[in-house]
PDB file of N, CA and C in Angstrom:
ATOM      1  N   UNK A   1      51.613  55.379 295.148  1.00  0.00           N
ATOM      2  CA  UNK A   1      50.585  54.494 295.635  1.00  0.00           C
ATOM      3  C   UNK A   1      50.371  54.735 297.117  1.00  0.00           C
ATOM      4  N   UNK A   2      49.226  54.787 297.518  1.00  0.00           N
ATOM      5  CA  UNK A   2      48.837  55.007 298.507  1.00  0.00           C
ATOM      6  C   UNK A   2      48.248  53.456 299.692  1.00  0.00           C
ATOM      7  N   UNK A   3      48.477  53.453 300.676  1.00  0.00           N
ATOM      8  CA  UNK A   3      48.177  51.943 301.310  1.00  0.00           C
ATOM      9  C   UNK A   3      47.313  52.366 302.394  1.00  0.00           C
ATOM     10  N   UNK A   4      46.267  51.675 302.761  1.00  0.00           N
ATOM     11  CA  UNK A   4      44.840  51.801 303.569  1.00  0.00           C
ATOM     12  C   UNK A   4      45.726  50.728 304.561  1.00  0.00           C
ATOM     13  N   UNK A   5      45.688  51.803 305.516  1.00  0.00           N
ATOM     14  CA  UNK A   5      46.374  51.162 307.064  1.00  0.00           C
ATOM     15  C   UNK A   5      45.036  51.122 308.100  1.00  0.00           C
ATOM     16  N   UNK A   6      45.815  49.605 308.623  1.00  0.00           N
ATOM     17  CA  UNK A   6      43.716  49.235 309.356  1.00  0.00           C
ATOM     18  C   UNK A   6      44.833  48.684 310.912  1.00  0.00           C
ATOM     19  N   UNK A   7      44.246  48.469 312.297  1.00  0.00           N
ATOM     20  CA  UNK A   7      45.130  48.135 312.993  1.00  0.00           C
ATOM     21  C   UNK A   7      43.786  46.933 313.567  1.00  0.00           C
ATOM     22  N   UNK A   8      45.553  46.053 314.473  1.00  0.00           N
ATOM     23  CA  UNK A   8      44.185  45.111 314.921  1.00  0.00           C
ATOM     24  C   UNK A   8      43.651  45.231 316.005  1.00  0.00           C
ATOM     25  N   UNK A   9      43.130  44.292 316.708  1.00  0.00           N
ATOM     26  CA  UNK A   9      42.119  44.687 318.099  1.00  0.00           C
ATOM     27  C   UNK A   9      43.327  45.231 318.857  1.00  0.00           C
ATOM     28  N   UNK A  10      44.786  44.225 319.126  1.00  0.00           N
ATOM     29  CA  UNK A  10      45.670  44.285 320.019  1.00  0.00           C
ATOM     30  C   UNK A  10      46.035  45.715 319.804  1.00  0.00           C
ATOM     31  N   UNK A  11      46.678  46.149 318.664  1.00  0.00           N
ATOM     32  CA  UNK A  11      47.244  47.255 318.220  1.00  0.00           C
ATOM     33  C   UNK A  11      46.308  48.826 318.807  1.00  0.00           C
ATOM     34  N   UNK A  12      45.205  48.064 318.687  1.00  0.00           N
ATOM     35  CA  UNK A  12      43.955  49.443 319.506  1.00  0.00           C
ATOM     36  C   UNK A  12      44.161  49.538 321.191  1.00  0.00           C
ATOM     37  N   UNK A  13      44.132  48.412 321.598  1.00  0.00           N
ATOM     38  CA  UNK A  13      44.861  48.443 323.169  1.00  0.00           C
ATOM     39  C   UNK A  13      45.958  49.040 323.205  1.00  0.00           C
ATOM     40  N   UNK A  14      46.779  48.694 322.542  1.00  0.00           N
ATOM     41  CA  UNK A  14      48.219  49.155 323.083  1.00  0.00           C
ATOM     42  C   UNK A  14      48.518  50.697 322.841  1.00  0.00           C
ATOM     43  N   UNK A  15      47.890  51.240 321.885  1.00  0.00           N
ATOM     44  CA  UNK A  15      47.645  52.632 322.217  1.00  0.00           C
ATOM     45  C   UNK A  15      46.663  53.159 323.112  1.00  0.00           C
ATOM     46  N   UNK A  16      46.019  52.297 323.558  1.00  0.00           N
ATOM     47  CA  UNK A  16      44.852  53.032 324.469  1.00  0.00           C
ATOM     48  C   UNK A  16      45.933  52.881 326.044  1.00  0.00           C
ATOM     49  N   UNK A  17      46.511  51.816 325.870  1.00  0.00           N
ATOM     50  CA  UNK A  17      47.127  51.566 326.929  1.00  0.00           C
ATOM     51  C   UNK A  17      48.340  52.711 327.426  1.00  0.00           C
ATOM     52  N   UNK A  18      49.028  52.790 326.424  1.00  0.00           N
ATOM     53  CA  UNK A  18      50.428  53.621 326.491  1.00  0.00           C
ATOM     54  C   UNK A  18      49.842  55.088 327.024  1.00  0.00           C
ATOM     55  N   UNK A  19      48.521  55.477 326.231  1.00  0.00           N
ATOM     56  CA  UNK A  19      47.806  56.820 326.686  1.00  0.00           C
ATOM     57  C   UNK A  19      47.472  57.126 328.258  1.00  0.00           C
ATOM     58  N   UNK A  20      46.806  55.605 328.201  1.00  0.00           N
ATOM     59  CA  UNK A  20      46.670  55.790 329.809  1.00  0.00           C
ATOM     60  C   UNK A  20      47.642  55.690 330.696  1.00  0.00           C
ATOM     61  N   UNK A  21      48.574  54.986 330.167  1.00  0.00           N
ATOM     62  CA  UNK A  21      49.591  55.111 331.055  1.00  0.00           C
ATOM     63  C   UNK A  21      50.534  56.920 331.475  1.00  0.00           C
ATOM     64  N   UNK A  22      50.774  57.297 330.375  1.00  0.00           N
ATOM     65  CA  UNK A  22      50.769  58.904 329.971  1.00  0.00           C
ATOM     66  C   UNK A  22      49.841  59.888 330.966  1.00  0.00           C
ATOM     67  N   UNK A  23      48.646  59.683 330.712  1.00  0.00           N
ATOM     68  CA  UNK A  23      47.520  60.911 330.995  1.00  0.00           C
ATOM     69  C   UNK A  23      47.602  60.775 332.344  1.00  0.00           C
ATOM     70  N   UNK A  24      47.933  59.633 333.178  1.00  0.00           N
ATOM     71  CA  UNK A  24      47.667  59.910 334.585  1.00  0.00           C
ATOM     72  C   UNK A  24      48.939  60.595 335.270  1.00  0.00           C
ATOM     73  N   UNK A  25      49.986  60.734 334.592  1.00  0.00           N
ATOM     74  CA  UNK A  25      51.145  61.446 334.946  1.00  0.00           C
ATOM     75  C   UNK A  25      51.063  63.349 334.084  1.00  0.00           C
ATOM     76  N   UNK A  26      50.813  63.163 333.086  1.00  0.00           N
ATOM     77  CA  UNK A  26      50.785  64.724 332.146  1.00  0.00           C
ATOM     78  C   UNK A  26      49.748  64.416 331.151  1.00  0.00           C
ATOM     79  N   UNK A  27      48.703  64.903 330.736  1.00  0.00           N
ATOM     80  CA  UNK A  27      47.573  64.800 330.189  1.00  0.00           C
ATOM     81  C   UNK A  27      48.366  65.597 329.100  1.00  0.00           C
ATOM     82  N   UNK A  28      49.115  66.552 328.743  1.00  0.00           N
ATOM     83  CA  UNK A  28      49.370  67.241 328.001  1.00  0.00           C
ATOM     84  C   UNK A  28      50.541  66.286 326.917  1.00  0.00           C
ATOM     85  N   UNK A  29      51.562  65.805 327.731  1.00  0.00           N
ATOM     86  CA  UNK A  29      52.419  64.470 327.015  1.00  0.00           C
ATOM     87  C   UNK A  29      51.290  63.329 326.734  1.00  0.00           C
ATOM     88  N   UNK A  30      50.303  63.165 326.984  1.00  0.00           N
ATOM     89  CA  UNK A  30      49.864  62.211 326.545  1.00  0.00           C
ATOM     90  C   UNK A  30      49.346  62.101 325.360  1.00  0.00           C
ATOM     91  N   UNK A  31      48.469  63.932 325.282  1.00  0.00           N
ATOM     92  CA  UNK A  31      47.932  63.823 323.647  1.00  0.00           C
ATOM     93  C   UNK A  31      48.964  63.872 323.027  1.00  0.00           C
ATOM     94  N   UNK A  32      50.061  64.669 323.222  1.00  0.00           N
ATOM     95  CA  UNK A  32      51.236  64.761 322.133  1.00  0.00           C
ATOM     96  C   UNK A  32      51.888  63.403 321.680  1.00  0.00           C
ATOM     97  N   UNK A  33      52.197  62.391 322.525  1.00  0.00           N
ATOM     98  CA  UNK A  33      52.499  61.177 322.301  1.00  0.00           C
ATOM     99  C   UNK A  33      51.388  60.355 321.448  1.00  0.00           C
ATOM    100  N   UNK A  34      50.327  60.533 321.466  1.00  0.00           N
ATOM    101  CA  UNK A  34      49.160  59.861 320.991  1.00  0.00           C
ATOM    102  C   UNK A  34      48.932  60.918 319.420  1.00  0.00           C
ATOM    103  N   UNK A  35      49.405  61.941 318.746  1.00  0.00           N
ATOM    104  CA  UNK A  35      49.565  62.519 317.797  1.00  0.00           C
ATOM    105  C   UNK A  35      50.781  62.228 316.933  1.00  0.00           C
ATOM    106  N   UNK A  36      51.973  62.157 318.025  1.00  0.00           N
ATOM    107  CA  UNK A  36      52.924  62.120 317.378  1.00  0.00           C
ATOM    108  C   UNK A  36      53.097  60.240 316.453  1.00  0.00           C
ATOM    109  N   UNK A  37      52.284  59.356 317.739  1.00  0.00           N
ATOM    110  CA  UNK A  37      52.429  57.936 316.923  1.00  0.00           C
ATOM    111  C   UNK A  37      51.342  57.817 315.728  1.00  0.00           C
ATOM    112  N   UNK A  38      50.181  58.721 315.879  1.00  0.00           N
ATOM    113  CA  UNK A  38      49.299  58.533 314.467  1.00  0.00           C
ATOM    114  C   UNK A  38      49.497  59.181 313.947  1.00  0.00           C
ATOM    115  N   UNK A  39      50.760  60.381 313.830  1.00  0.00           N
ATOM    116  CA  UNK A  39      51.137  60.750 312.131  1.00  0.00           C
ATOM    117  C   UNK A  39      52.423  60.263 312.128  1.00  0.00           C
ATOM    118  N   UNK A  40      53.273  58.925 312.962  1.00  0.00           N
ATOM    119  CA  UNK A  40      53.637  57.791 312.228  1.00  0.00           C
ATOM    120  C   UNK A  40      53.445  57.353 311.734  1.00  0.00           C
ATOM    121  N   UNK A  41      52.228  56.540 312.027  1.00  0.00           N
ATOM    122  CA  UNK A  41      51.432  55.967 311.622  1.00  0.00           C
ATOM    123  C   UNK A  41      50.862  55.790 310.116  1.00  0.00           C
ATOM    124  N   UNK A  42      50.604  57.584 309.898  1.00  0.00           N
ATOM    125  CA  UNK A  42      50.565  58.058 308.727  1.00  0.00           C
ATOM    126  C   UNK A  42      51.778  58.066 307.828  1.00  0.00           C
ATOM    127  N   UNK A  43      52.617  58.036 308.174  1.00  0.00           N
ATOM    128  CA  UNK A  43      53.887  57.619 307.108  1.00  0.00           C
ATOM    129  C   UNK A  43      53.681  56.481 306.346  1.00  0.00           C
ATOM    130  N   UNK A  44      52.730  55.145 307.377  1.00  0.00           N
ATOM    131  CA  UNK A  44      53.086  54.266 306.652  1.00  0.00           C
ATOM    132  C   UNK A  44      51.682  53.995 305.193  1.00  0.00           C
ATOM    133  N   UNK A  45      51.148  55.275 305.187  1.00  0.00           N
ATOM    134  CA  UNK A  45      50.800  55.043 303.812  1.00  0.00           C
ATOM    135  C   UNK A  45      51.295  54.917 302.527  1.00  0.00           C
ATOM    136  N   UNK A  46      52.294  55.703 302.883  1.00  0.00           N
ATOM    137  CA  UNK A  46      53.063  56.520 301.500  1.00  0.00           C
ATOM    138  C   UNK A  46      54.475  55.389 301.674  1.00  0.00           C
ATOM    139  N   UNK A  47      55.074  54.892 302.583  1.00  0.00           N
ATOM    140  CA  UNK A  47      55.995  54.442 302.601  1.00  0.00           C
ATOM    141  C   UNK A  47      56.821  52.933 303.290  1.00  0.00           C
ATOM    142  N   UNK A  48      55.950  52.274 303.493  1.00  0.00           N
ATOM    143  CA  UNK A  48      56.258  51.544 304.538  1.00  0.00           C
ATOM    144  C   UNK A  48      57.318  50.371 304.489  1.00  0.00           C
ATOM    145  N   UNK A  49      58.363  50.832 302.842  1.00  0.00           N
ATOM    146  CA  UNK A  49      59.033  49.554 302.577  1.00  0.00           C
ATOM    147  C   UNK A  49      60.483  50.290 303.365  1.00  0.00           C
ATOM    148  N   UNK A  50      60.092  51.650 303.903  1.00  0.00           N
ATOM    149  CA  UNK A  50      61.315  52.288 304.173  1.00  0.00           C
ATOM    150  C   UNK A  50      61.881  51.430 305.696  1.00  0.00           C
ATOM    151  N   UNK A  51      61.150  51.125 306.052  1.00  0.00           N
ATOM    152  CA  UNK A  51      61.072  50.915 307.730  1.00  0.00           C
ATOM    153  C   UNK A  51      61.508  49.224 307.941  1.00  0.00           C
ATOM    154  N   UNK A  52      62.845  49.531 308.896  1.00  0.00           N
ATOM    155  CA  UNK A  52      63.394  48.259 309.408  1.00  0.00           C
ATOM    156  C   UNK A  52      62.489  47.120 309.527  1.00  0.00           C
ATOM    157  N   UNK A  53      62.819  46.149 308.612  1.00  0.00           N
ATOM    158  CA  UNK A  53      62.535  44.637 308.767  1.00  0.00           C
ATOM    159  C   UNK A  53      62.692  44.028 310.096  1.00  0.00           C
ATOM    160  N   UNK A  54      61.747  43.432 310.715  1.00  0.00           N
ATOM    161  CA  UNK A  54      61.357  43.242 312.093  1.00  0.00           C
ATOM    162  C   UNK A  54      62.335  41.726 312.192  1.00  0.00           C
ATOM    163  N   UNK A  55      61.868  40.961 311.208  1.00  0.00           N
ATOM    164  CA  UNK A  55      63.163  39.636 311.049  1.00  0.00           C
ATOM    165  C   UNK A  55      63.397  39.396 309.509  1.00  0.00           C
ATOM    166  N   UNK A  56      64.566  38.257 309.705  1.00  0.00           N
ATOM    167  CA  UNK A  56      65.148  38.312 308.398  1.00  0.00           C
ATOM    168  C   UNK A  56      64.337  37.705 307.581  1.00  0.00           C
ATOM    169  N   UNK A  57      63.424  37.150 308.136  1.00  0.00           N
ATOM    170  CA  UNK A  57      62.830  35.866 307.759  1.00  0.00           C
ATOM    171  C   UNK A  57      61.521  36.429 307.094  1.00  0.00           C
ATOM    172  N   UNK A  58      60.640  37.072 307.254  1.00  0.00           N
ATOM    173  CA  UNK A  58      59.926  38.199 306.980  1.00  0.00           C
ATOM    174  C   UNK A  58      59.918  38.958 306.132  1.00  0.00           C
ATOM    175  N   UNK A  59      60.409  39.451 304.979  1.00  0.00           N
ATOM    176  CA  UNK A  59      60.565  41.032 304.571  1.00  0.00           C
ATOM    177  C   UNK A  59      59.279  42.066 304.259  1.00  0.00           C
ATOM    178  N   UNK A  60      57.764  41.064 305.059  1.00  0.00           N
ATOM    179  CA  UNK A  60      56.790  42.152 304.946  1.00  0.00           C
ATOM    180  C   UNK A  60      56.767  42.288 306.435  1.00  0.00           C
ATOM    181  N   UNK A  61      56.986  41.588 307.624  1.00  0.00           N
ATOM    182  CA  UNK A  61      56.917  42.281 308.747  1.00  0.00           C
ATOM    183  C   UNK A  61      58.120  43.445 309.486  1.00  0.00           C
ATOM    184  N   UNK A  62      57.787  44.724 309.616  1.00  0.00           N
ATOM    185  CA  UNK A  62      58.628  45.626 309.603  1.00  0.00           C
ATOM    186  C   UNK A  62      58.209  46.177 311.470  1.00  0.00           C
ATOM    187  N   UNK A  63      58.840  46.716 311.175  1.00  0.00           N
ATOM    188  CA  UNK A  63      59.091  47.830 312.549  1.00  0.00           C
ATOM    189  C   UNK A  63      59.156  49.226 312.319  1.00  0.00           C
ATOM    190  N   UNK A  64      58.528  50.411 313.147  1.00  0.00           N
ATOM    191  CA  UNK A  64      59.085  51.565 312.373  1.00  0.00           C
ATOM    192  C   UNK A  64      59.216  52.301 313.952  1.00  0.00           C
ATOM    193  N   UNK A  65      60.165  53.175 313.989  1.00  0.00           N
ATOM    194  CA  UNK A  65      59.987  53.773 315.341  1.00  0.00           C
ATOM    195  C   UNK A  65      59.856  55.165 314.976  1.00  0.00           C
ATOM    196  N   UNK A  66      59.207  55.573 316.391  1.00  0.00           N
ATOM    197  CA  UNK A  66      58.706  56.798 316.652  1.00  0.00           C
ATOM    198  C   UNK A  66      59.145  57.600 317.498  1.00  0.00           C
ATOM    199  N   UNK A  67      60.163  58.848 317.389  1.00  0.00           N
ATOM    200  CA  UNK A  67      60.692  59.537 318.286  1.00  0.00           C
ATOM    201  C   UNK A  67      59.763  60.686 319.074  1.00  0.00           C
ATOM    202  N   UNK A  68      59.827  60.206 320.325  1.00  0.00           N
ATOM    203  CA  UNK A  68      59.042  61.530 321.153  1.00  0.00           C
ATOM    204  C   UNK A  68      59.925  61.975 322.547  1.00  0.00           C
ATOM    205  N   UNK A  69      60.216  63.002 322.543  1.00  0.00           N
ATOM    206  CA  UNK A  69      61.447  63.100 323.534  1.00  0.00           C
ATOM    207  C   UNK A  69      62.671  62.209 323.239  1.00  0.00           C
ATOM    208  N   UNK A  70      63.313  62.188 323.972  1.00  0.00           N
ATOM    209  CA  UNK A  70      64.548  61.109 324.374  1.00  0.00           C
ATOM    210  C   UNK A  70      64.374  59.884 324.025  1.00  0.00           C
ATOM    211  N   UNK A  71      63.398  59.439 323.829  1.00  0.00           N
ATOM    212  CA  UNK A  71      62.728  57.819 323.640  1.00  0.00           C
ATOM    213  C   UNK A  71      61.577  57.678 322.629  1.00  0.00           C
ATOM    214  N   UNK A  72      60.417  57.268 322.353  1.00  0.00           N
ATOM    215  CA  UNK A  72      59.667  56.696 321.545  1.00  0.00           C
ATOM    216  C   UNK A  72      59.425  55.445 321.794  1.00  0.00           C
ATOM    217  N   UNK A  73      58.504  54.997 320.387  1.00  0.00           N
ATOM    218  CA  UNK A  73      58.013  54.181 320.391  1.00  0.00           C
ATOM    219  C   UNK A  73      58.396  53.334 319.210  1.00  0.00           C
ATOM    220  N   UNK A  74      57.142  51.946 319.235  1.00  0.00           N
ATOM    221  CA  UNK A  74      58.021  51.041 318.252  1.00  0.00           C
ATOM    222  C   UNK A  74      56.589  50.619 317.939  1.00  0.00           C
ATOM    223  N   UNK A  75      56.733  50.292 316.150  1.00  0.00           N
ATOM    224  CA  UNK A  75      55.283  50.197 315.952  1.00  0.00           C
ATOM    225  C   UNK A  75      55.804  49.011 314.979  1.00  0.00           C
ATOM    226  N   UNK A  76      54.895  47.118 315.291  1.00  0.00           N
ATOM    227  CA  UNK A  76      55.426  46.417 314.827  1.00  0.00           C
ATOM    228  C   UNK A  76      53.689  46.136 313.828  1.00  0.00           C
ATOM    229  N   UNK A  77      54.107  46.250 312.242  1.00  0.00           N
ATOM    230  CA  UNK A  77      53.571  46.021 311.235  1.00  0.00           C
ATOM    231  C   UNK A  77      54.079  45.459 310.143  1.00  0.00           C
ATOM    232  N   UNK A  78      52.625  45.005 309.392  1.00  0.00           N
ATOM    233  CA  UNK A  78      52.769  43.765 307.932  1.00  0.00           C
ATOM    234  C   UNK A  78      52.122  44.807 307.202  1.00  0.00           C
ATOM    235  N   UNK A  79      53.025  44.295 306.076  1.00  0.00           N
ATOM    236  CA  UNK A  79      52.553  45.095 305.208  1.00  0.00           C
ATOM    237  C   UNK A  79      51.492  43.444 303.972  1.00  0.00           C
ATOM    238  N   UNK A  80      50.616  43.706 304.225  1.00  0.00           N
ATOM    239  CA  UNK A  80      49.874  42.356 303.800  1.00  0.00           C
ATOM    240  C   UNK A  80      49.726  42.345 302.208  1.00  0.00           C
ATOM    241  N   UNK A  81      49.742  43.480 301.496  1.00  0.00           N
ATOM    242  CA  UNK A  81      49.573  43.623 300.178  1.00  0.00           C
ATOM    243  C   UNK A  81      49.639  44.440 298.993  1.00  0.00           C
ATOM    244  N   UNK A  82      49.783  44.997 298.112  1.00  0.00           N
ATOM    245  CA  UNK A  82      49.842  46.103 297.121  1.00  0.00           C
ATOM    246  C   UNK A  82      49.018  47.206 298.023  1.00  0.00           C
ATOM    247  N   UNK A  83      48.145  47.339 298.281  1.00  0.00           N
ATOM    248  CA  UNK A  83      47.138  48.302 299.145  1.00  0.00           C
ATOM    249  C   UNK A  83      46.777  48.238 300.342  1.00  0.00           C
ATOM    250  N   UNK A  84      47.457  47.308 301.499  1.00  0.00           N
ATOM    251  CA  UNK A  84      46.850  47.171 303.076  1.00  0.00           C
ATOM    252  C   UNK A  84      48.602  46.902 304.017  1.00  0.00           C
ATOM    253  N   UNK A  85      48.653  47.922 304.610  1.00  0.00           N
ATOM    254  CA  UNK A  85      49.106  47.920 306.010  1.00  0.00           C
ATOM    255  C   UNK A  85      48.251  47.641 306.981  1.00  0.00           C
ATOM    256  N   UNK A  86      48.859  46.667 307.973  1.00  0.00           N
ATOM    257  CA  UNK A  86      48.414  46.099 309.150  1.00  0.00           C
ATOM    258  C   UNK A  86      49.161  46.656 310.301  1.00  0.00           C
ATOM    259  N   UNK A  87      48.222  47.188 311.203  1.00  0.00           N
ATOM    260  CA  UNK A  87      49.278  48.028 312.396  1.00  0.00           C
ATOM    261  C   UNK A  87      49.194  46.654 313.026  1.00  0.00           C
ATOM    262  N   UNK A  88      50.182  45.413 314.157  1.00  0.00           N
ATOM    263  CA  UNK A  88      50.067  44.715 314.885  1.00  0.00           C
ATOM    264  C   UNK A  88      50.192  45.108 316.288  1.00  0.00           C
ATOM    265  N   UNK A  89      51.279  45.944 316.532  1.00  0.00           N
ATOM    266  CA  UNK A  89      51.643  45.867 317.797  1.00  0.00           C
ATOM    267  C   UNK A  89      52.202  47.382 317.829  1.00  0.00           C
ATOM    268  N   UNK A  90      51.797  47.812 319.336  1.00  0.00           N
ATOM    269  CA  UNK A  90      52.570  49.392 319.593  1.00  0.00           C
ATOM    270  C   UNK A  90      53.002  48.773 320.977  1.00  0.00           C
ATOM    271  N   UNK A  91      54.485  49.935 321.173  1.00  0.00           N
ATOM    272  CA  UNK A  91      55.093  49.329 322.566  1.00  0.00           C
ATOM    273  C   UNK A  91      56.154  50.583 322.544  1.00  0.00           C
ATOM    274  N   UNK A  92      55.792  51.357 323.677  1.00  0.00           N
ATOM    275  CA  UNK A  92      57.198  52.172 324.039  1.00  0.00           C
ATOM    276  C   UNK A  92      58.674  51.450 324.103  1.00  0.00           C
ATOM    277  N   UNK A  93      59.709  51.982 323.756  1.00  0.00           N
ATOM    278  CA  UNK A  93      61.238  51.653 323.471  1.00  0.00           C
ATOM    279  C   UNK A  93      61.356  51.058 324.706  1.00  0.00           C
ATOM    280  N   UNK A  94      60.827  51.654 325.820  1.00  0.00           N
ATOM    281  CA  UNK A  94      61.529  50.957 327.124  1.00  0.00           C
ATOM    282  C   UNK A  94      61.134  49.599 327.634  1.00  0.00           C
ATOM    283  N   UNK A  95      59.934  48.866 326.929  1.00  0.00           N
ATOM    284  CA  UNK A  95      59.043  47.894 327.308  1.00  0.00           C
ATOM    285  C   UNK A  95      60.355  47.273 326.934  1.00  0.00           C
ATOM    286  N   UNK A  96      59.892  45.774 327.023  1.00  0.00           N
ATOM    287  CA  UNK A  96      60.909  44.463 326.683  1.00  0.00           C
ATOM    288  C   UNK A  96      60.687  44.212 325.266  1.00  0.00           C
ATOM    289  N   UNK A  97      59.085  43.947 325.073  1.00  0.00           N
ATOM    290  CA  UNK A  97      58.790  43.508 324.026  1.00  0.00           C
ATOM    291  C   UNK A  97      57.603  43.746 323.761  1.00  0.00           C
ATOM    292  N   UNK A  98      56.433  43.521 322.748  1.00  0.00           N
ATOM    293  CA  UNK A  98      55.448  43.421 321.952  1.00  0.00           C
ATOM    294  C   UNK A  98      54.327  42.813 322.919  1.00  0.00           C
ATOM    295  N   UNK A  99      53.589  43.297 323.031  1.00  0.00           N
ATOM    296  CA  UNK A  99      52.330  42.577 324.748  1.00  0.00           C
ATOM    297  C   UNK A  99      50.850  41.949 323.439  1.00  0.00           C
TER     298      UNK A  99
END
């Protein structure tokens, strides 16, 4: 089964954000970082029950991380139904938390 992953407004910032934050230091790490989280991303069609439960309380809101260099990222999603992933939140490992 395949799942139609849609993200929300926030989830569109926070990659636009992390990019820009990227491109003004290495334009070249930036596309790679911005490839490497949307064929994460793409995992979570095919799979998304694989990926750490975000709380206990939850077992459709998950977390999945994304290794790029030494560090990565953290991509906090619901899985809302038989056929729809929800991207909520993107946030590099080093942030605190979810913006």
């Amino acid at each position: 089964m395949s799942y139609r992953v849609r993200y929300t407004k926030a989830a569109k910032e926070d990659i636009v954000r992390l990019y820009g934050f990227l491109v003004d230091q290495d334009i070249t790490a930036a596309r790679n970082a911005l490839d490497v989280i949307q064929k994460g991303i793409e995992f979570l069609r095919d799979f998304p029950f694989t990926c750490r439960k975000a709380t206990p309380e939850d077992p459709l809101l998950r977390e999945m991380i994304i290794s790029f260099g030494a560090r990565g990222y953290v991509v906090l999603f619901e899985i809302e139904d038989k056929k729809t992933v929800t991207i909520l939140a993107v946030r590099h490992q080093r942030e605190e938390d979810y913006h």
